[in-house]
Protein backbone atom coordinates (compact mmCIF):
# COMPACT_ATOMS: atom_id res chain seq x y z
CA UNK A 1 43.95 0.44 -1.89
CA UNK A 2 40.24 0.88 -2.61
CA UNK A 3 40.08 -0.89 -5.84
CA UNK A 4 42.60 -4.21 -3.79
CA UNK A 5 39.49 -3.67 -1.50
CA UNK A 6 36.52 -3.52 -3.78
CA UNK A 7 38.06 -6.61 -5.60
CA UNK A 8 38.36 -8.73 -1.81
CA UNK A 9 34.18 -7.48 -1.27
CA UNK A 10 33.09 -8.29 -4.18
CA UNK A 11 35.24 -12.18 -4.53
CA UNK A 12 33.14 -12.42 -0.95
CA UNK A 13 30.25 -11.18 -2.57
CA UNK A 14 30.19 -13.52 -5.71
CA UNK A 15 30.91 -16.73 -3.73
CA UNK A 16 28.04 -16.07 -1.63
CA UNK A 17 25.57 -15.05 -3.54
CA UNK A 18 26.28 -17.38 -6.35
CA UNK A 19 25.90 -20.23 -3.79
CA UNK A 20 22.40 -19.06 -2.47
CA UNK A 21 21.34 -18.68 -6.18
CA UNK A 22 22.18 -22.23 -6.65
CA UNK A 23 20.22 -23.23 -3.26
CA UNK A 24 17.38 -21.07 -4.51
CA UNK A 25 17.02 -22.18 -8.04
CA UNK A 26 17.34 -25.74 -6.89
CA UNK A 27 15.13 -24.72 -4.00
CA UNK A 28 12.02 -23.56 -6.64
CA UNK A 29 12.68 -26.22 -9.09
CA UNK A 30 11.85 -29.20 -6.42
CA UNK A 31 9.01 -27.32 -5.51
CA UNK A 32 7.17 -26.78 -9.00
CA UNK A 33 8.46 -29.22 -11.48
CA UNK A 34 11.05 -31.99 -10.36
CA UNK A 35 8.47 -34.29 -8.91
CA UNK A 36 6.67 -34.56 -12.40
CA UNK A 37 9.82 -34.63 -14.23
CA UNK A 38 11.28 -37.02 -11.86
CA UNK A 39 8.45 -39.27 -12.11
CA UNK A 40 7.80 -39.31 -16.33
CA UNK A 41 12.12 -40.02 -16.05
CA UNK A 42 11.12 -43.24 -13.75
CA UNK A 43 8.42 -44.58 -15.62
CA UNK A 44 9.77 -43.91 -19.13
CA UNK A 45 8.33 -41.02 -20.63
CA UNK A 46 11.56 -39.35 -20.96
CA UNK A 47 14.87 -40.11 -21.70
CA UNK A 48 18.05 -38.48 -18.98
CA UNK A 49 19.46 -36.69 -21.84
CA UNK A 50 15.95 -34.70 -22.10
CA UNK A 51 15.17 -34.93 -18.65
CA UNK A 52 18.35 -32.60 -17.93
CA UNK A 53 17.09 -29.91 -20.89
CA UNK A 54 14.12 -29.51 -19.33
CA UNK A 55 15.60 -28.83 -16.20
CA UNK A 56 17.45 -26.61 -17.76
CA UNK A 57 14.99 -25.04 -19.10
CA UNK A 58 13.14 -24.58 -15.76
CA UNK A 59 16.20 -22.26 -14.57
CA UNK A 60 15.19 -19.03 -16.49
CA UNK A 61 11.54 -19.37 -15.42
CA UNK A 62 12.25 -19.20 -11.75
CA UNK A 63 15.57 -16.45 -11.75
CA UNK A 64 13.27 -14.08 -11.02
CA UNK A 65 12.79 -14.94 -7.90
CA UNK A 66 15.92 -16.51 -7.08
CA UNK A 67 18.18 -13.52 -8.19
CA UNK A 68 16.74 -11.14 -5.20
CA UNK A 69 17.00 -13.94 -2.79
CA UNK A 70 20.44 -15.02 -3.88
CA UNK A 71 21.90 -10.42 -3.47
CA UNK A 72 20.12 -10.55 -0.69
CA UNK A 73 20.63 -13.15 1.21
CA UNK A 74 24.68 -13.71 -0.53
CA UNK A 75 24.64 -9.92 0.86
CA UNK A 76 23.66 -10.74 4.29
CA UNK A 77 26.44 -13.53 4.17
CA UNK A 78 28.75 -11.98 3.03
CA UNK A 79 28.58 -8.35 4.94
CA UNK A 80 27.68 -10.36 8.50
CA UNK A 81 31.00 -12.61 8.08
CA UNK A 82 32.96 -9.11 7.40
CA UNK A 83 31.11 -7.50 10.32
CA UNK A 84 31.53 -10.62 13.06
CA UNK A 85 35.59 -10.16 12.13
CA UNK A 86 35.60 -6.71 12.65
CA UNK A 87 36.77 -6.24 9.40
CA UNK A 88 33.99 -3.34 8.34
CA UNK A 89 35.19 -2.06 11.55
CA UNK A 90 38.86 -1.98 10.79
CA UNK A 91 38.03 -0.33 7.31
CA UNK A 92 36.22 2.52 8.80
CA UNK A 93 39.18 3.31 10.67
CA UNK A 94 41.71 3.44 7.79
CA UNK A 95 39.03 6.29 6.68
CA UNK A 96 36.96 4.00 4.14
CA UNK A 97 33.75 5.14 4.22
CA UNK A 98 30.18 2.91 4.08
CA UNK A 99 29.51 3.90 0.75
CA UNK A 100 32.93 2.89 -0.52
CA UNK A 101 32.51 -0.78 1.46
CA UNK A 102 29.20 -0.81 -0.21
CA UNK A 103 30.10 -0.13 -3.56
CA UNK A 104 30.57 -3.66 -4.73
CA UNK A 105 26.88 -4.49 -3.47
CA UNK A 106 25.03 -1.68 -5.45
CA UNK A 107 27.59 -2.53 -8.61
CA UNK A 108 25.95 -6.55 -8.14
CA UNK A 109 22.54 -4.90 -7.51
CA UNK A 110 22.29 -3.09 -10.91
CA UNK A 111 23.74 -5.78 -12.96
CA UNK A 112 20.91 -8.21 -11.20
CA UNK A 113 18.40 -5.69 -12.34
CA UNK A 114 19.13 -5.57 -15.92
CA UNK A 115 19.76 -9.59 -15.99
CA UNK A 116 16.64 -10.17 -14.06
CA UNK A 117 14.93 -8.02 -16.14
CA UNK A 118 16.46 -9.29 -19.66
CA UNK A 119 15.47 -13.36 -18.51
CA UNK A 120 12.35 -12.34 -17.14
CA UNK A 121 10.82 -10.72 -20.26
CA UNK A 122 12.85 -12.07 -23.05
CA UNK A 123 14.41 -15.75 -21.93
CA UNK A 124 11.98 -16.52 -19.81
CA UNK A 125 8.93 -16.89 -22.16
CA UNK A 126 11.40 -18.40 -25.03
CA UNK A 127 12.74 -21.05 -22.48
CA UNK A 128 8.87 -22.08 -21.50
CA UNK A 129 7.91 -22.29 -24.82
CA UNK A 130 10.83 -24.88 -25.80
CA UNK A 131 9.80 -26.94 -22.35
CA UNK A 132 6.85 -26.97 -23.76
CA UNK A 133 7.72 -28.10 -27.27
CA UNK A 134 9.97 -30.68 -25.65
CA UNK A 135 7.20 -32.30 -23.55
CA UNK A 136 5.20 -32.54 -26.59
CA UNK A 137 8.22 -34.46 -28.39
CA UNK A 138 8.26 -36.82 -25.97
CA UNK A 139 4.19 -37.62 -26.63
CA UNK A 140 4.31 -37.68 -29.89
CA UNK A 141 7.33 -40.33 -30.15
CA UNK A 142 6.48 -42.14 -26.90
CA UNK A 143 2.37 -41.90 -27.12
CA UNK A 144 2.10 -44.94 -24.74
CA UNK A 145 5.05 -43.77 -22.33
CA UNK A 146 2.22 -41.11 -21.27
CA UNK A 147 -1.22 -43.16 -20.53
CA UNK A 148 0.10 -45.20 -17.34
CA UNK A 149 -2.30 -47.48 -15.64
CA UNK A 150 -3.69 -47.17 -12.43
CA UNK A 151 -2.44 -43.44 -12.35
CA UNK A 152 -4.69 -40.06 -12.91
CA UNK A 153 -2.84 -38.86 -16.41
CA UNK A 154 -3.05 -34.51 -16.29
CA UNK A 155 -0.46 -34.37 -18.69
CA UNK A 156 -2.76 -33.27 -21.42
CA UNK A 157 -4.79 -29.55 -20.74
CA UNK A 158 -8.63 -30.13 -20.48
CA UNK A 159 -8.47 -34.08 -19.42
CA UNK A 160 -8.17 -36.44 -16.44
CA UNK A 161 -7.38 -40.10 -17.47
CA UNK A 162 -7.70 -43.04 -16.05
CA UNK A 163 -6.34 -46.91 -17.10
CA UNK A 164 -7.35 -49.47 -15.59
CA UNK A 165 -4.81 -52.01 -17.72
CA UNK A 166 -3.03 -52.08 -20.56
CA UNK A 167 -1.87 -54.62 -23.14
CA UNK A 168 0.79 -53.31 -25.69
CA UNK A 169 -0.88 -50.77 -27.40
CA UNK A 170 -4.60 -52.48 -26.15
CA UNK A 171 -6.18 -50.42 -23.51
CA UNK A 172 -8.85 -51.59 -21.13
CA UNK A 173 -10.98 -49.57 -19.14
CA UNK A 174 -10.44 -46.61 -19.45
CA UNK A 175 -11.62 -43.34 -17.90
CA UNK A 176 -12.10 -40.10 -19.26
CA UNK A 177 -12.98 -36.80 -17.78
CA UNK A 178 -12.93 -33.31 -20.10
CA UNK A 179 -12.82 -30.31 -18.29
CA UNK A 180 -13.91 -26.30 -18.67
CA UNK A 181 -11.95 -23.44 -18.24
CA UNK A 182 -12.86 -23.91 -14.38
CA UNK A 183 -11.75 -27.57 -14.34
CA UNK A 184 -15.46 -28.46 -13.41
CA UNK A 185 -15.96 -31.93 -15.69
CA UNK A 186 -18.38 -31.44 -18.77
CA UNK A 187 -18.22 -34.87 -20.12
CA UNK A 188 -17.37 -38.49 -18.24
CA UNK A 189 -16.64 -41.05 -20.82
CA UNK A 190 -15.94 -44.68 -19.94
CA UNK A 191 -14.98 -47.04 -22.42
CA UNK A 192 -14.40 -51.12 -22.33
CA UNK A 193 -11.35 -51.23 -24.57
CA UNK A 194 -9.83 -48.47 -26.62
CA UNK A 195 -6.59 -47.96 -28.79
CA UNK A 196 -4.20 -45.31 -28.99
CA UNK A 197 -2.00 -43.63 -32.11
CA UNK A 198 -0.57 -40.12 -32.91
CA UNK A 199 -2.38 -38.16 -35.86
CA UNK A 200 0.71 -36.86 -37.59
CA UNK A 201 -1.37 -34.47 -39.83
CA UNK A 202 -3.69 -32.49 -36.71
CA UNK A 203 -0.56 -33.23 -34.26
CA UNK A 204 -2.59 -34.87 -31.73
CA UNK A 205 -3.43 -38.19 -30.07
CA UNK A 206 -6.25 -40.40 -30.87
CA UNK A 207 -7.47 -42.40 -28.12
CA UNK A 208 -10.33 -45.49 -30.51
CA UNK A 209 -12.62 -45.90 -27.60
CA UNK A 210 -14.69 -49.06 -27.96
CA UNK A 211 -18.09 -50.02 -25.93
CA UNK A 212 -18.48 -47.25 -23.48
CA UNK A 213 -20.43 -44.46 -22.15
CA UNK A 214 -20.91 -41.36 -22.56
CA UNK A 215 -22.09 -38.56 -20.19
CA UNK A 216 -22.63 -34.75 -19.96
CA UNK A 217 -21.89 -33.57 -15.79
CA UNK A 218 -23.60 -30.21 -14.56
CA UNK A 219 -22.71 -28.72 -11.74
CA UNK A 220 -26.17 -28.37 -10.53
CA UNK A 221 -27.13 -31.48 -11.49
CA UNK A 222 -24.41 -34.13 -9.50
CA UNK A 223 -27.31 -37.27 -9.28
CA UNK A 224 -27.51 -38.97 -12.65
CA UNK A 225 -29.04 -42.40 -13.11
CA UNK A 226 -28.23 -45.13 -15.44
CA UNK A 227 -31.77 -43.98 -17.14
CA UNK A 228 -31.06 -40.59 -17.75
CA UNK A 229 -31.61 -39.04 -21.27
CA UNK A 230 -27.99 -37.58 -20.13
CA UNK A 231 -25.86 -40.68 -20.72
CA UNK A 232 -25.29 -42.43 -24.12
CA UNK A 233 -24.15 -44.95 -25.43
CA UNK A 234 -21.60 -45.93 -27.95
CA UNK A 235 -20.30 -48.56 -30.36
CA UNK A 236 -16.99 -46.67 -31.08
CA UNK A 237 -16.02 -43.45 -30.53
CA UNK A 238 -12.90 -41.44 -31.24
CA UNK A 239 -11.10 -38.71 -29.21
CA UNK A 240 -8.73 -36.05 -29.86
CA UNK A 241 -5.87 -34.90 -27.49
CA UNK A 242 -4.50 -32.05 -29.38
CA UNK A 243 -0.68 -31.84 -28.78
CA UNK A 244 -0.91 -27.88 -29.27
CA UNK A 245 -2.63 -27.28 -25.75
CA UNK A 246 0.71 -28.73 -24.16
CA UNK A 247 3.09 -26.82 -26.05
CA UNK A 248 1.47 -23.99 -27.41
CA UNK A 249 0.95 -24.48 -30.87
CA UNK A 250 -2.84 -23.53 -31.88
CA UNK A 251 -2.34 -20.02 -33.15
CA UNK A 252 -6.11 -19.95 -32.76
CA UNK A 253 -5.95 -19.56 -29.08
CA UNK A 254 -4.29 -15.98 -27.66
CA UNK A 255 -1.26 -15.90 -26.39
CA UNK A 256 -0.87 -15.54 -22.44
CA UNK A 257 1.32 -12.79 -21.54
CA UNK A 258 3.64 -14.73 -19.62
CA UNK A 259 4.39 -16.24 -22.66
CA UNK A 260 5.31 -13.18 -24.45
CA UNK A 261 8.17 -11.83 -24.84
CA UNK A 262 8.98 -7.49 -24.11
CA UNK A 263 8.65 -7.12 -27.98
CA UNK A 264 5.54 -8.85 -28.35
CA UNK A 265 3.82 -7.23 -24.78
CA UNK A 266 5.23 -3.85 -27.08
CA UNK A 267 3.43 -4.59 -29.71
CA UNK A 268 0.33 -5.94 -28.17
CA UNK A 269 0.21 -2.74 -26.27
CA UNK A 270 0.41 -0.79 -29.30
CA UNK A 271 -2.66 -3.02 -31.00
CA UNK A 272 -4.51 -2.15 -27.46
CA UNK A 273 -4.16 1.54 -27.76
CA UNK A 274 -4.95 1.79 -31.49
CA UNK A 275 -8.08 -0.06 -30.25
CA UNK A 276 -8.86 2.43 -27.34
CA UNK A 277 -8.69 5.49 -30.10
CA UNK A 278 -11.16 3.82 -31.99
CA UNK A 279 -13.82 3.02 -29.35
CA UNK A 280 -12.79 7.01 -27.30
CA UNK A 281 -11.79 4.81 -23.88
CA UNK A 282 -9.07 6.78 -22.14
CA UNK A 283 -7.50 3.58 -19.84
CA UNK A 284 -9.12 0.03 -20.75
CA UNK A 285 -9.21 -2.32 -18.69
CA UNK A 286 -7.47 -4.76 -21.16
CA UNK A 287 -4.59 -2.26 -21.36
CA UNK A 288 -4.45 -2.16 -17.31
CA UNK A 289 -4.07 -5.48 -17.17
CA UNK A 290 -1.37 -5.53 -19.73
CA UNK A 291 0.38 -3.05 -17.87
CA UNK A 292 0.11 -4.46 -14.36
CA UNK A 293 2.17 -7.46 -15.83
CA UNK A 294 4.58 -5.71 -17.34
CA UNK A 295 4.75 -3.76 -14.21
CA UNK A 296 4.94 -6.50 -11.56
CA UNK A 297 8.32 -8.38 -14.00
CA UNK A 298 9.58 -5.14 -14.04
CA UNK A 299 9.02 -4.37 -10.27
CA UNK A 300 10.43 -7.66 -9.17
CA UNK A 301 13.70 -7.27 -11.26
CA UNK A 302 14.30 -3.50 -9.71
CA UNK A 303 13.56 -5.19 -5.91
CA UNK A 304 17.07 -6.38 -6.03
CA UNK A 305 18.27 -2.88 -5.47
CA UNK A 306 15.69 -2.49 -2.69
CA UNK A 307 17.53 -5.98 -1.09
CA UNK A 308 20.67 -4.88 -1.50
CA UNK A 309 20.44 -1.22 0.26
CA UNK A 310 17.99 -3.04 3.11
CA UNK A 311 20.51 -6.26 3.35
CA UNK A 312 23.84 -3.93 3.94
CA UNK A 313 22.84 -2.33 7.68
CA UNK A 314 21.02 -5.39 8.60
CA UNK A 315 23.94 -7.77 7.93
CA UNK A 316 26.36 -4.95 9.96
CA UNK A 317 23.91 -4.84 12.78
CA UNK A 318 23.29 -8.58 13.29
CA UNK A 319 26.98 -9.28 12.93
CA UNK A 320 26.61 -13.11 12.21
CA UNK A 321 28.79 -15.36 10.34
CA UNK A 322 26.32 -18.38 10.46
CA UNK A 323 25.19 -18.97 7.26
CA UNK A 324 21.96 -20.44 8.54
CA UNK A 325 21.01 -17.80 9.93
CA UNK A 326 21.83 -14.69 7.60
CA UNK A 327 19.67 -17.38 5.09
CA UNK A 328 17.01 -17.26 7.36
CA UNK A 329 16.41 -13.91 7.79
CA UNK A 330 17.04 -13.47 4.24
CA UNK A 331 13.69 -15.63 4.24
CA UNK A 332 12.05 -13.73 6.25
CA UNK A 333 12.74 -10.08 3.97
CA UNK A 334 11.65 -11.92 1.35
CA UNK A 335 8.69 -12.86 2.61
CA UNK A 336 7.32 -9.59 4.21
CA UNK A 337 8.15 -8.41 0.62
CA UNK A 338 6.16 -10.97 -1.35
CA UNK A 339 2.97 -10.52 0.87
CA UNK A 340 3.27 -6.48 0.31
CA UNK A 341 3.38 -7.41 -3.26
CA UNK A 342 0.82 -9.74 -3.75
CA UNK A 343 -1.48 -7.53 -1.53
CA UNK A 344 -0.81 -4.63 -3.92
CA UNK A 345 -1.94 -6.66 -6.52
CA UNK A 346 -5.46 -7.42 -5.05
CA UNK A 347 -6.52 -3.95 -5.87
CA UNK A 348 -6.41 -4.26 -9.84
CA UNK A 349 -9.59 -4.12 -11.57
CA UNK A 350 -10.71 -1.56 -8.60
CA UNK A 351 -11.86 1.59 -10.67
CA UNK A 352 -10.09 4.37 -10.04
CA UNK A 353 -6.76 2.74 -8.93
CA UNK A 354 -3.69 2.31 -11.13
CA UNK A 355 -2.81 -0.87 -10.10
CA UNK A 356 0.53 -1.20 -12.51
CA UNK A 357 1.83 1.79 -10.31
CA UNK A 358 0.53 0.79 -7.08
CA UNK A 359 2.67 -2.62 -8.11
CA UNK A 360 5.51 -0.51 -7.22
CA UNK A 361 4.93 0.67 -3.60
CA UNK A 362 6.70 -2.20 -1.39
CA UNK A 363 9.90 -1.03 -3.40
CA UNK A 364 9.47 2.27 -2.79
CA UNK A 365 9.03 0.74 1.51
CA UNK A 366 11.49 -1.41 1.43
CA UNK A 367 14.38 1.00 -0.17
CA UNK A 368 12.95 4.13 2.48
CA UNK A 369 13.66 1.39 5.29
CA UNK A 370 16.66 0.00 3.86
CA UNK A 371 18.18 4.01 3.46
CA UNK A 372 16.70 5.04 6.77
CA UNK A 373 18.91 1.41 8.57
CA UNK A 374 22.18 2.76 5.79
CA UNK A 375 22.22 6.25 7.49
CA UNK A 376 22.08 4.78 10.69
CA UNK A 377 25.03 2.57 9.72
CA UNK A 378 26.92 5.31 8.32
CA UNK A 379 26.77 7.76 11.32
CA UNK A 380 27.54 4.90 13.74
């Protein structure tokens, strides 16, 4: 009887919570990358076939934050349907206990945590970097498909541009802005006329400017004249787009660690502490910081669990079958949850404080509530 019953909880569960991981992932992909894909689709830049892999693609990066919302608010679903039908009801009085009913839930929980955890640290950097690697295929075989006129072009890192018309492969007027590591502009270059073509050998772009200007911006300097010793100008001038900022290919540059995979974070940690017995540091800061993110991915993965045991009483106690509105307050958890985490967060670099294990406090909150609400359930 209880494994005809765990099968019937967890069929509810599935449905449910494989729906509102749909509605999520969807959900996060319109609100980070569809409207850029969607518009280099319409204008030409990319083709359907690769417009679809890089949505693809896009699914990995945002699972970890649609695989808590989807237990917990598929949970909430699923256990407020059972409730408004009296059905948890009827089960206690067969002599089923809560833990029993539950059983399914913390079996989905665990096997969240691990995939969470598994596509946040290992597919999750290996899926960006082939977006990445994708985008730049599409430059390099469709150079022009990318400098649109009358449109401010941030598809390559470091640079703003602006066309003012094109002609085939001529380009008139064109506007160029390079950028520092604070996206405060450097450089303003204007040119007459200008030519593009892809440098096979650097992998890059070369944008021929012709009959422009050239000038250096400082941020405490905004009034420039036409006469200042500041502007120059030029004949011909070439610039270099380098493909590699786009999809991570200059080995010269370090690797971000949301790019890294749990092997490499491994092994840069190792490389950090060899480094701190050198120099006699007990906790560097680099290695704190290294920490904290492999703290927070691993935090966020194990806050499924936390869902699921908070998710259970709640969805018993409200006793709703509307969809709408178990998704709603599934919101709502979700939310109180993100702000305790990103709050926790604010206190790394703070001497003194280990902010890697403070990462983990609003789990430790949200699972005392959500056991505090599951005893309640369970005596009632």
């Amino acid at each position: 009887m209880i494994n005809l019953l765990h099968r019937y909880i967890l069929k509810e569960l599935l449905v449910s919570i494989g729906i509102s991981f749909g509605f999520f992932v969807f959900l996060l992909i319109l609100g980070n990358a569809f409207q850029d894909l969607s518009e280099m689709l319409t204008t030409g830049k990319l083709g359907f076939q690769l417009f679809c892999q890089l949505l693809l693609l896009l699914i990995p990066a945002v699972s970890i934050y649609a695989i808590p919302l989807a237990v917990l608010s598929g949970t909430l679903i699923a256990f407020g349907r059972l409730s408004s039908d009296s059905e948890i009801t009827a089960m206690k009085s067969v002599g089923i206990s809560l833990h029993q009913i539950a059983a399914p839930v913390f079996f989905i929980a665990f096997m969240g945590v691990l995939i969470s955890a598994v596509v946040t640290l290992q597919l999750g950097p290996k899926s960006i970097a082939t977006y990445k690697s994708l985008i730049g295929k599409a430059i390099t075989e469709n150079p022009l498909g990318f400098i649109q006129e009358k449109k401010f072009i941030k598809d390559f890192p470091g640079y703003i541009i602006y066309l003012n018309n094109r002609e085939d492969s001529k380009l008139k007027d064109l506007w160029i802005w390079d950028l520092d590591d604070e996206n405060h502009v450097e450089v303003f270059l204007r040119s007459e006329s200008g030519e593009l073509k892809y440098d096979n050998d650097n992998n890059s772009i070369i944008l021929n400017l012709e009959n422009g200007s050239i000038e250096r911006r400082s941020i405490t300097d905004s009034t420039i004249s036409v006469d200042s010793a500041k502007i120059l100008f030029f004949k011909e001038l070439p610039v270099e787009l380098p493909l590699s900022d786009i999809f991570g290919g200059d080995s010269s540059k370090p690797v971000k660690y949301k790019n890294m995979t749990f092997a490499q974070l491994m092994k840069e940690r190792q490389e950090i502490l060899a480094e701190e017995a050198k120099t006699g540091q007990r906790f560097s800061k680099k290695r704190g910081q290294l920490q904290l993110y492999i703290q927070q991915n691993l935090s966020q993965a194990y806050s499924i669990i936390s869902m699921a045991i908070i998710a259970i009483p709640l969805a018993i106690r409200v006793g709703r079958k509307e969809s709408y509105v178990n998704a709603m307050l599934a919101l709502l958890i979700a939310l109180l949850y993100h702000f305790l985490f990103v709050y926790m967060s604010w206190f790394d670099g703070i001497p003194g404080l280990r902010s890697d294990l403070l990462i983990w406090l609003p789990n430790i909150i949200f699972q005392s509530i959500g056991l505090w609400l599951f005893a309640k359930a369970v005596n009632r």
